[in-house]
Each structure stands twice: as structure tokens, then as C-alpha cells.
Protein backbone atom coordinates (compact mmCIF):
# COMPACT_ATOMS: atom_id res chain seq x y z
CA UNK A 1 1.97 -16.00 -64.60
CA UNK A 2 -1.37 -15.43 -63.23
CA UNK A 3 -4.15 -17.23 -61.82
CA UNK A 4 -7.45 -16.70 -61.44
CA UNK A 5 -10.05 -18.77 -59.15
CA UNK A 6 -13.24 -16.74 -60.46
CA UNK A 7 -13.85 -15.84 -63.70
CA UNK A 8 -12.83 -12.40 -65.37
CA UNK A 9 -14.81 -9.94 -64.06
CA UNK A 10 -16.08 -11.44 -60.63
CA UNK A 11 -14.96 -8.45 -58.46
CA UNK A 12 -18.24 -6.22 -59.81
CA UNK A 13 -20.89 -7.65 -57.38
CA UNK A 14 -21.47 -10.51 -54.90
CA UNK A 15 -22.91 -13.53 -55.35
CA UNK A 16 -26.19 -14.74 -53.82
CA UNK A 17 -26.57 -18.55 -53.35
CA UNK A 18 -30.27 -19.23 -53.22
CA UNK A 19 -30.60 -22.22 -51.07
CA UNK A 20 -30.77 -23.09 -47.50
CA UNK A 21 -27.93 -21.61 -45.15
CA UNK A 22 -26.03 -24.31 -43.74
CA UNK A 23 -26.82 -25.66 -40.20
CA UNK A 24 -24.92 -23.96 -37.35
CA UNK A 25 -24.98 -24.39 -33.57
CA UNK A 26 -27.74 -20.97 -33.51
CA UNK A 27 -29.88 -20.18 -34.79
CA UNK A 28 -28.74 -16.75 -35.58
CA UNK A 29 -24.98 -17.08 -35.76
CA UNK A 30 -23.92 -15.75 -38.98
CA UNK A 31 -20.58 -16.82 -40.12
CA UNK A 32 -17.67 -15.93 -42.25
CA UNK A 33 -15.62 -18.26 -43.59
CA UNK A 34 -13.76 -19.19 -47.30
CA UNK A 35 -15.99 -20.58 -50.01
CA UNK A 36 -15.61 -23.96 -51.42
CA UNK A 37 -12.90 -24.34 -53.83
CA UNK A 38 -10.34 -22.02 -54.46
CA UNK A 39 -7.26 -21.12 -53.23
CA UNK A 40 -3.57 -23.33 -54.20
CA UNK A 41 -4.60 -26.24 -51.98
CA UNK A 42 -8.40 -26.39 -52.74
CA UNK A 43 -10.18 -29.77 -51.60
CA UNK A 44 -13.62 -31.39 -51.24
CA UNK A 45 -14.13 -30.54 -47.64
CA UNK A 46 -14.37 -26.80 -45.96
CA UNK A 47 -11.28 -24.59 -45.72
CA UNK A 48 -9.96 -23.12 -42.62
CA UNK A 49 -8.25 -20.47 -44.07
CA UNK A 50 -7.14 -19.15 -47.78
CA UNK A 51 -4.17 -20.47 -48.52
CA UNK A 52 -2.55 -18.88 -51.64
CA UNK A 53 0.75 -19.72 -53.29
CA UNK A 54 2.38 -18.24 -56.74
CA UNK A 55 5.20 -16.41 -57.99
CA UNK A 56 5.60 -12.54 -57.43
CA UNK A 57 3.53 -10.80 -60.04
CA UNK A 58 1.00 -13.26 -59.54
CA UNK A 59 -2.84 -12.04 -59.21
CA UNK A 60 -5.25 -14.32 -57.04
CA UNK A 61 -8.85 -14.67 -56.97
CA UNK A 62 -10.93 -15.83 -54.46
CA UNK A 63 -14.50 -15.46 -52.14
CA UNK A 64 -15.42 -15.20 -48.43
CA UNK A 65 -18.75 -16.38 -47.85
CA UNK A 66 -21.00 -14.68 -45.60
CA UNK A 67 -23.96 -17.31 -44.26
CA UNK A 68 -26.88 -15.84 -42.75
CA UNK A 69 -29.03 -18.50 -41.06
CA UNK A 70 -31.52 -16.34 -39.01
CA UNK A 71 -35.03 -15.30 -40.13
CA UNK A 72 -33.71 -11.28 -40.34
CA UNK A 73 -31.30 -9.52 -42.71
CA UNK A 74 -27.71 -9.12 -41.93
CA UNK A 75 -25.48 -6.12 -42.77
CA UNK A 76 -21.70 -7.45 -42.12
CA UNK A 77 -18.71 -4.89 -42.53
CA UNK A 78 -15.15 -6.55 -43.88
CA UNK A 79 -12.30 -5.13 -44.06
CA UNK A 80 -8.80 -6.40 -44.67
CA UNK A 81 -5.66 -6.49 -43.24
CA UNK A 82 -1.96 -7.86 -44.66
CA UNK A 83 1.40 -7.22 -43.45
CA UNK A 84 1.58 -4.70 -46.67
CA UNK A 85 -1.45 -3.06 -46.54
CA UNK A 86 -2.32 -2.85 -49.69
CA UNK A 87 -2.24 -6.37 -51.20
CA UNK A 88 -5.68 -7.14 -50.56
CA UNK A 89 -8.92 -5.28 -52.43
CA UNK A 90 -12.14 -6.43 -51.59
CA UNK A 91 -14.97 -6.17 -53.72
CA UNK A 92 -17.32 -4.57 -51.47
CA UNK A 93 -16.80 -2.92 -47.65
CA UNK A 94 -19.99 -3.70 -46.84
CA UNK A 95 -22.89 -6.41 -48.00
CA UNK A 96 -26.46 -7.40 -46.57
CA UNK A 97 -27.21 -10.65 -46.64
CA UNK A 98 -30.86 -11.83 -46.88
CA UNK A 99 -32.58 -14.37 -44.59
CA UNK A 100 -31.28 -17.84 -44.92
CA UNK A 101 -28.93 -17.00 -47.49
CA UNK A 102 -25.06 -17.23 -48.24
CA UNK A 103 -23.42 -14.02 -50.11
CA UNK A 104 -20.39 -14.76 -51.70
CA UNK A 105 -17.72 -11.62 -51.35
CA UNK A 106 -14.97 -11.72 -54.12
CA UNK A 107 -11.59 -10.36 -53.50
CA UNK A 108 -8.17 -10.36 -54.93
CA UNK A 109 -4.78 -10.41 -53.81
CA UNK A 110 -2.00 -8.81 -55.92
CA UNK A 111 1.59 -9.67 -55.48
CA UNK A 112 4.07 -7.46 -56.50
CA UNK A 113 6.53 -8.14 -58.79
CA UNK A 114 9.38 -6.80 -56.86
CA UNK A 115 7.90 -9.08 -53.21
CA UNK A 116 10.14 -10.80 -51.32
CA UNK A 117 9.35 -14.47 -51.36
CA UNK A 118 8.29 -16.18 -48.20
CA UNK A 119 5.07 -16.07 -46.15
CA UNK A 120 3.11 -12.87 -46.16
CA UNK A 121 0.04 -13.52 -43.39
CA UNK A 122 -3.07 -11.55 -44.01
CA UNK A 123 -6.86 -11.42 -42.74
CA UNK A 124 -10.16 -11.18 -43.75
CA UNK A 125 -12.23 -9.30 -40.66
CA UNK A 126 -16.31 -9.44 -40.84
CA UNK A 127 -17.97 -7.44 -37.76
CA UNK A 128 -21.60 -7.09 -37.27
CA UNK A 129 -23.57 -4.29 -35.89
CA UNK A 130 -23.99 -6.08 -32.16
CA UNK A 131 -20.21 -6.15 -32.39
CA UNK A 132 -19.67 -10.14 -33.27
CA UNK A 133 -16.00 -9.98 -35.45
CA UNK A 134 -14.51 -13.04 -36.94
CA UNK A 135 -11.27 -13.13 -38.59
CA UNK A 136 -10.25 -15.69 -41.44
CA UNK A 137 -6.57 -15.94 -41.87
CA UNK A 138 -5.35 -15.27 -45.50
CA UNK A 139 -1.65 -17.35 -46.05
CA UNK A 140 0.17 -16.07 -48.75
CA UNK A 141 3.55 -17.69 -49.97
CA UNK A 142 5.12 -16.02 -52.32
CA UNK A 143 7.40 -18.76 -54.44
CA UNK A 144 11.57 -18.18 -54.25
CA UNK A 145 14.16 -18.98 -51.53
CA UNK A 146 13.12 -19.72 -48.36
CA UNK A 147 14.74 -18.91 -44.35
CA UNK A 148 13.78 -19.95 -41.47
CA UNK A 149 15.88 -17.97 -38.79
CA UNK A 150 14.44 -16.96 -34.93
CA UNK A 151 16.22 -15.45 -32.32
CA UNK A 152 15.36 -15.73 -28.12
CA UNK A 153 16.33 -12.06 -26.78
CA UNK A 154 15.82 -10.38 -23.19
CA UNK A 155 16.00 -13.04 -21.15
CA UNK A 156 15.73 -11.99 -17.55
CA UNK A 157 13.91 -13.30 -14.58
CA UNK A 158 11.87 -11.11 -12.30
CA UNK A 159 8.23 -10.85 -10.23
CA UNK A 160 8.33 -14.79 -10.53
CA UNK A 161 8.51 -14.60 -14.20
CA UNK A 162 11.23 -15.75 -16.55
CA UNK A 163 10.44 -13.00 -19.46
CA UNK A 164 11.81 -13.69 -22.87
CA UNK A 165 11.01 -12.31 -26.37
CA UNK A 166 11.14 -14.57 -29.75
CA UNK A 167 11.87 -12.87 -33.06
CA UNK A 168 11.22 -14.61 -36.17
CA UNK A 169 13.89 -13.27 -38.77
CA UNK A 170 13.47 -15.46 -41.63
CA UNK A 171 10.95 -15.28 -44.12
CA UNK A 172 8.69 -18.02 -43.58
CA UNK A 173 5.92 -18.15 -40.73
CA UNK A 174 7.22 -20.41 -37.21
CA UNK A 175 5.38 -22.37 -34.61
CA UNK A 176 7.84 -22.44 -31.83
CA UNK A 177 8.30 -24.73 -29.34
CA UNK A 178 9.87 -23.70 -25.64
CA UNK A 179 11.28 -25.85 -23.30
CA UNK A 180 12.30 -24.15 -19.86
CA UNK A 181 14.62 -25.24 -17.26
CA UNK A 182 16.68 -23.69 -14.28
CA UNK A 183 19.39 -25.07 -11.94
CA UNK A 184 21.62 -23.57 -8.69
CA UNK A 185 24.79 -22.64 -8.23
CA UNK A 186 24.45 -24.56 -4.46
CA UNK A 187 23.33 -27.54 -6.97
CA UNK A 188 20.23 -29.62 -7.76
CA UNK A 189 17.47 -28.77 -10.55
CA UNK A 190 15.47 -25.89 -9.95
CA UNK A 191 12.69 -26.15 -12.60
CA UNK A 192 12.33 -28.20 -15.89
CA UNK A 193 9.34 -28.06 -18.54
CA UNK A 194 8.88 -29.89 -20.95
CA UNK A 195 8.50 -28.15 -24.86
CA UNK A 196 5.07 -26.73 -25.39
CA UNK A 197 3.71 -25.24 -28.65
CA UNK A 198 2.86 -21.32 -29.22
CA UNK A 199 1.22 -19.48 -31.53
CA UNK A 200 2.45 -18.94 -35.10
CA UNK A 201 5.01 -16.18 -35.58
CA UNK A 202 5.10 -14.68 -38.71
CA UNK A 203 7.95 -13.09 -40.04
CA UNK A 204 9.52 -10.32 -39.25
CA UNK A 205 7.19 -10.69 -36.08
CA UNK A 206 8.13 -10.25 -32.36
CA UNK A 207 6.27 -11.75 -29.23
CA UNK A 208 7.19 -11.11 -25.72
CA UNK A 209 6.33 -14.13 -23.45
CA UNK A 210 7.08 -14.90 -19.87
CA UNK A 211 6.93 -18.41 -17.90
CA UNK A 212 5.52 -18.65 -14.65
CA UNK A 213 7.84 -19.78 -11.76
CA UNK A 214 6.25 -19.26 -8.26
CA UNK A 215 8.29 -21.83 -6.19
CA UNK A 216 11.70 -19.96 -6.46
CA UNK A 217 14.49 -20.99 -4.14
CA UNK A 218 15.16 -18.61 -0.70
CA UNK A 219 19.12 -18.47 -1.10
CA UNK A 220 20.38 -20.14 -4.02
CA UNK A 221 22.13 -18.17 -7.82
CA UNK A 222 19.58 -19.67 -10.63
CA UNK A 223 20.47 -19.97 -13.77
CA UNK A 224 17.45 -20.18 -16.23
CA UNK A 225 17.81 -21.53 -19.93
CA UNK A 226 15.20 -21.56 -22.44
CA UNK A 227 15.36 -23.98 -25.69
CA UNK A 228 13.26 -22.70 -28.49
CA UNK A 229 12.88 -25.05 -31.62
CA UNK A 230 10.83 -24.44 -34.01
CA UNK A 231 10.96 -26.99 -37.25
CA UNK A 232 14.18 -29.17 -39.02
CA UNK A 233 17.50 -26.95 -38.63
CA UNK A 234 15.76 -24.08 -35.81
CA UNK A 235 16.89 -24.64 -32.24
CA UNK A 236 18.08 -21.79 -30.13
CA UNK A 237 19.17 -21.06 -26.41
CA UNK A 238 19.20 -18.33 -24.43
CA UNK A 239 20.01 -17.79 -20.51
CA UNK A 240 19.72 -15.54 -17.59
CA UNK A 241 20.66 -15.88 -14.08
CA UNK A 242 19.19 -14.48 -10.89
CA UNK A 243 20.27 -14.37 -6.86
CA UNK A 244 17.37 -15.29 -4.72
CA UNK A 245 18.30 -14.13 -1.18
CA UNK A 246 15.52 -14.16 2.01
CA UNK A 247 17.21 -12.45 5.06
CA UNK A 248 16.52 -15.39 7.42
CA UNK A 249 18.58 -17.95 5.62
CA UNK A 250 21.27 -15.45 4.36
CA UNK A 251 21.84 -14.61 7.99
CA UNK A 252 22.30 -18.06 8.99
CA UNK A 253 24.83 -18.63 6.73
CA UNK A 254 26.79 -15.48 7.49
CA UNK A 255 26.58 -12.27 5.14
CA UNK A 256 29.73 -13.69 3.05
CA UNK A 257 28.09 -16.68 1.29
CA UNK A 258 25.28 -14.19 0.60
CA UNK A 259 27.57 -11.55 -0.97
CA UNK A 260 29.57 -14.32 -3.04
CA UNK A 261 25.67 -15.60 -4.44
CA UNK A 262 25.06 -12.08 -5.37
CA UNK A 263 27.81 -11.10 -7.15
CA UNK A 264 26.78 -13.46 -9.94
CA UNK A 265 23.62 -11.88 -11.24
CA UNK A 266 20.82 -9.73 -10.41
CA UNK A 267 19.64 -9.80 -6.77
CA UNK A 268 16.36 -11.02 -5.60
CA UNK A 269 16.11 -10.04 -2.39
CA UNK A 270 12.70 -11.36 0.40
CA UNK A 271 12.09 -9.81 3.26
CA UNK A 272 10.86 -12.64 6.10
CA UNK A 273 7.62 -12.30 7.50
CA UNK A 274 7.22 -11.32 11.47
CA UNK A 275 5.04 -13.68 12.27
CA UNK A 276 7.34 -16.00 14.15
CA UNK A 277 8.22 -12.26 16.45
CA UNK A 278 4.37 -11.84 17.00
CA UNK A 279 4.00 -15.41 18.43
CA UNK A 280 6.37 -14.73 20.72
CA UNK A 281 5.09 -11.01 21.78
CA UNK A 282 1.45 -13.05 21.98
């Protein structure tokens, strides 16, 4: 089945809207953004980005619109971009928008009718010759089963840094949450963090992230563990475990405790700073 937003033929010119550009915060910033109506979820206010949903096969129809507010003509350059690369045909590359005037681009997105259902992210990219770019997402689902599946992979801690990588393998598009934490083998709570929120992660889609952690222990075997959640039914772990040895303390304790710390992960190893040697020389 196929549906259509503009009429038959729409994709052979743009459309010019002859009244007043709406008010912006300058005078002269242009911007691109979806036109009213449209889309699978269309509604009486602005939209923030297309959002499209039908069946593979399925042929949509809809317009970016281009407002020029300034008192000069604009030339804006759009181009698209989709997981695919080929889903998305615009109807022009390139259009110049009088003074004070909207210009309404038409595109279309074709599905394929072999496409894998699930989300399918996509963009919309208008640049200007001064080198202003704005991008307007384009969400495609494409109707069928769905999967939400993500992974937490190469967990290691280093530099200050726990490093970590999340992997969305489903099909639909995530919005993780992480929650850190990190305790010692010689006992007590090392670090905690509550959940915070990251970008979306599309599928198929891999992000390597790292969490700050400055106030690491001098002689103590951390063990790091990150929850990631991301929606009902997604909640993974993943660990990694460290050996944070400065000579001063390692010494004190005799080079045995040290060695049995160390032989549970990698070694972190601090060198003391002099400056207790130079007092005394001064």
C-alpha cells in the first residue's frame, strides 16, 4: 500500500509560499525545518522531525521548508543521508529562496519491498554558502517484528577513564541509560552514579563512551560495573577490574600484599612525587 502526503506529481518543482517568513530570533537566520502536516504522526503544531511509518513497499511523500527571513536571497544546498543511501530522492539539490519567503522542497522516501522492518534513521542536511548546516532527522519505521537487543563490550579502565562501547543489535532505535559504580577488593564503595540518559543509538550502531573517574584509590583492586538499560525488557552489565598501586603505600605494606592486589587485573601503577625528599634536602 502506498501513501502519499503531496499530491501526484509534487516532486517537479518547489513551492513558494508568498507571505511573511515566520519570526525568528535574527534577523537573518534562515531555517530548515519539516512543513506543516505530513508525515504518520502529523499534528496542528510544528514538527521536530519527519516521522514516517508504513509497510515495506511503501512510498512516502513529504516537504522541508526552507524560511528565508532576511531582506537578501538565499541559495541553500540539501542533501540527504539514510542508513541505505539510496532511500531518499530529493526534488532539487539546490533552491534560492527569495526575500521573506518560505520554499517548500518535496522529497520522497521509498521503502523497499524486501526492507527489514524496524527503524531506519535518516537526515535531511541544508548548508549555506557562509557555512551555517542544519540537519532535520528523518525516522523511518518500517512496519513487521520488532527487537530491541544492546550489548556493553570493552570494558576496561585506564588514564582515569572507565571506557566502554554500547552496540545496539536489534532493530529498533535505543536511548540508553548508564549507571556506573566501582568497589575494592580491601572493601568499601569506590564510585557510584546514578543512570544518566545518552544519545539515541540507532541500530546496528556502535558508540564508544568513557566515564570520568579522577579520584581513584592509591592501593586498592577495583572492580568497575556498568548497568545499561535502555526501555521495558533491556538491561545489561558489564565489568572490568583494575590494580591501583602508588609505591609509597605498597611499600608500607610490604611488596606481598602488593603482588597478591596485582595478580587480579591490570596494574595501575603511580610513581610518588619527591617533594617530601626536597623538603628535607631544603
Amino acid at each position: 500500500m502506498r501513501r502519499h502526503v503531496l499530491a501526484a506529481g509534487a516532486l517537479l518543482g518547489l513551492l513558494y509560499a508568498t507571505g511573511p517568513a515566520p519570526a525568528v530570533h535574527a534577523a537573518d537566520a534562515w531555517t530548515a525545518t519539516p512543513a506543516a502536516g505530513g508525515g504518520s504522526r502529523p499534528g496542528s503544531g510544528g514538527r521536530p522531525y519527519f516521522y514516517l511509518q508504513g509497510a515495506p513497499g511503501t512510498v512516502f511523500e513529504d516537504r522541508l521548508s526552507v524560511v528565508n527571513p532576511g531582506r537578501a536571497p538565499l541559495t541553500v544546498t540539501l542533501r540527504a543521508r539514510d542508513a541505505e543511501g539510496t532511500w531518499i530522492a530529493l526534488a532539487s539539490r539546490q533552491v534560492r529562496v527569495p526575500p521573506r519567503t518560505r520554499a517548500d522542497v518535496p522529497f520522497t522516501v521509498t521503502v523497499p519491498a524486501a526492507a527489514q522492518p524496524g527503524d531506519h534513521p535518516g537526515a535531511l542536511v541544508a548548508s549555506s554558502a557562509d557555512g551555517r548546516e542544519q540537519r532535520t532527522e528523518v525516522r523511518l519505521r518500517v512496519s513487521g517484528p520488532t527487537l530491541a537487543a544492546l550489548s556493553v563490550e570493552d570494558v576496561r579502565i585506564e588514564d582515569g577513564l572507565i571506557r566502554y562501547a554500547l552496540v545496539n543489535r536489534g532493530n529498533t532505535t535505543l536511548t540508553p541509560r548508564v549507571a556506573v559504580a566501582a568497589d575494592g577488593a580491601l572493601g568499601g564503595e569506590l564510585l557510584r552514579r546514578g543512570a544518566r540518559e545518552m544519545r539515541d543509538l540507532p541500530p546496528g550502531h556502535r558508540v564508544e563512551l568513557a566515564e570520568v573517574w579522577t579520584d581513584t584509590p592509591a592501593l586498592d583492586r577495583a572492580r568497575a560495573r556498568l548497568t545499561v538499560t535502555a526501555g521495558p525488557g533491556v538491561r545489561e552489565e558489564a565489568t572490568a577490574t583494575a590494580t591501583f598501586v602508588t609505591w609509597g603505600p605498597a611499600l608500607g605494606l610490604g611488596g606481598g600484599a602488593a603482588a597478591l592486589l596485582a595478580a587480579g587485573g591490570p596494574l595501575v601503577v603511580r610513581h610518588r612525587k619527591r617533594a617530601a625528599q626536597e623538603e628535607e634536602r631544603g
